[in-house]
Protein backbone atom coordinates (compact mmCIF):
# COMPACT_ATOMS: atom_id res chain seq x y z
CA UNK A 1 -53.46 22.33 -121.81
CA UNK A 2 -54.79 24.95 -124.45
CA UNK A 3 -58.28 23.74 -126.03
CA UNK A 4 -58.03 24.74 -129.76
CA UNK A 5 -61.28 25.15 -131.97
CA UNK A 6 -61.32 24.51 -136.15
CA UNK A 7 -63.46 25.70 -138.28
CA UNK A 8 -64.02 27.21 -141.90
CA UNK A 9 -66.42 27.49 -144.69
CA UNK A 10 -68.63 29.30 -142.38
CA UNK A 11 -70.00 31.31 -145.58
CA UNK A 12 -71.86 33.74 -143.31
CA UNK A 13 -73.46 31.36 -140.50
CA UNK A 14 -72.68 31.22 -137.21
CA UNK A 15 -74.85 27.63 -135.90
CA UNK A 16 -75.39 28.07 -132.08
CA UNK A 17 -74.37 24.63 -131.08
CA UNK A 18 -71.21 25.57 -133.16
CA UNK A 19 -70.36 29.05 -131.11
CA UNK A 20 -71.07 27.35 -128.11
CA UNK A 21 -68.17 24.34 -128.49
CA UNK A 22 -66.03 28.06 -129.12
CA UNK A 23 -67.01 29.15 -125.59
CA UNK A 24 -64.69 26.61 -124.59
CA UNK A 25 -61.84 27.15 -126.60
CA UNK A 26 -58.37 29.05 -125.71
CA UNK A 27 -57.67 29.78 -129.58
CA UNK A 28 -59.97 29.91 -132.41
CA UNK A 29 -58.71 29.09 -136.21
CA UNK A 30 -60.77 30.23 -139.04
CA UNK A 31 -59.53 28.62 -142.43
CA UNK A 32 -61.94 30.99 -144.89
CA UNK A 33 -64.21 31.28 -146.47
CA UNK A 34 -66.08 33.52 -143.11
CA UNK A 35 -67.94 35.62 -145.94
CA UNK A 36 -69.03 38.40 -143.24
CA UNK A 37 -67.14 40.34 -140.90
CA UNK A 38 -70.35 39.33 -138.45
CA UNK A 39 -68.91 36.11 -138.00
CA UNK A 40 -65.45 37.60 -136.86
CA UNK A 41 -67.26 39.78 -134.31
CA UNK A 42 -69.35 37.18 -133.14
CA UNK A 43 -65.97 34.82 -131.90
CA UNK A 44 -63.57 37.46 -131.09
CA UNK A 45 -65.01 38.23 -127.63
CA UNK A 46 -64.82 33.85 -126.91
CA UNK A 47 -61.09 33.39 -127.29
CA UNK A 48 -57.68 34.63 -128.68
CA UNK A 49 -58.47 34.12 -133.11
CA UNK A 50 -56.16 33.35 -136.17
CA UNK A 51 -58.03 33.44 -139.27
CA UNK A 52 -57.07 33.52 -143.00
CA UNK A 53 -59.13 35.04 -146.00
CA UNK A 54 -60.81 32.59 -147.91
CA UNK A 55 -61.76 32.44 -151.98
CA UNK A 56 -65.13 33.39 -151.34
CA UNK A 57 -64.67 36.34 -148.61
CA UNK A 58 -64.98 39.57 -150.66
CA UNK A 59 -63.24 43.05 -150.52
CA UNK A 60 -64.60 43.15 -146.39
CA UNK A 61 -61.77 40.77 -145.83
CA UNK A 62 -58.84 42.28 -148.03
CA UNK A 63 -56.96 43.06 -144.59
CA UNK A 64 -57.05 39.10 -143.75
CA UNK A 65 -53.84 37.14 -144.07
CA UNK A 66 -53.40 34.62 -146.48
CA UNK A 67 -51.49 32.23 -144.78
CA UNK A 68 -50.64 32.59 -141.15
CA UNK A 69 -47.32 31.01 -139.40
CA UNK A 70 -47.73 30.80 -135.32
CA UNK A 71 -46.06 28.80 -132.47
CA UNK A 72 -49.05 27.31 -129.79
CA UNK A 73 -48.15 25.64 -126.22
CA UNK A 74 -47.58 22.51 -126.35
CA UNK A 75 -47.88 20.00 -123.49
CA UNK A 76 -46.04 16.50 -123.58
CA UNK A 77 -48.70 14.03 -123.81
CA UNK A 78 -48.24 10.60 -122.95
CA UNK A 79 -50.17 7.51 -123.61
CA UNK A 80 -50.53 4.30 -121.85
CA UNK A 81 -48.52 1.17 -123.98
């Protein structure tokens, strides 16, 4: 089973207790708003990453997608009744 981390709105901080949850992760989403390409280069090296360009991420981040459309594993899960 993949372990997927969430963020956004990281507006240029990186918390340590945040990156190290990431050092657990198989994927990484970043929903905007990064506001440095230091933040990028801090979690790339952690786990595969799919991040989007937020309103407040300047001309650094005019290569960033807008939107991003992906396919992840998925494993059946199952729950007790």
């Amino acid at each position: 089973m993949k372990k997927i981390g969430i963020i956004s709105d990281t507006h240029g901080v990186m918390r340590p207790e945040v990156l190290e949850i990431l050092k657990s992760c198989d994927c990484i989403f970043h929903g905007g708003d990064i506001n440095k390409p230091e933040i990028l280069d801090m979690i790339r090296p952690l786990a595969s990453i799919y991040a989007v360009r937020g309103n407040n991420d300047g001309e650094w981040a005019k290569g960033l997608a807008k939107s991003l459309h992906f396919s992840i594993e998925v494993e059946k899960i199952t729950f007790p009744v």
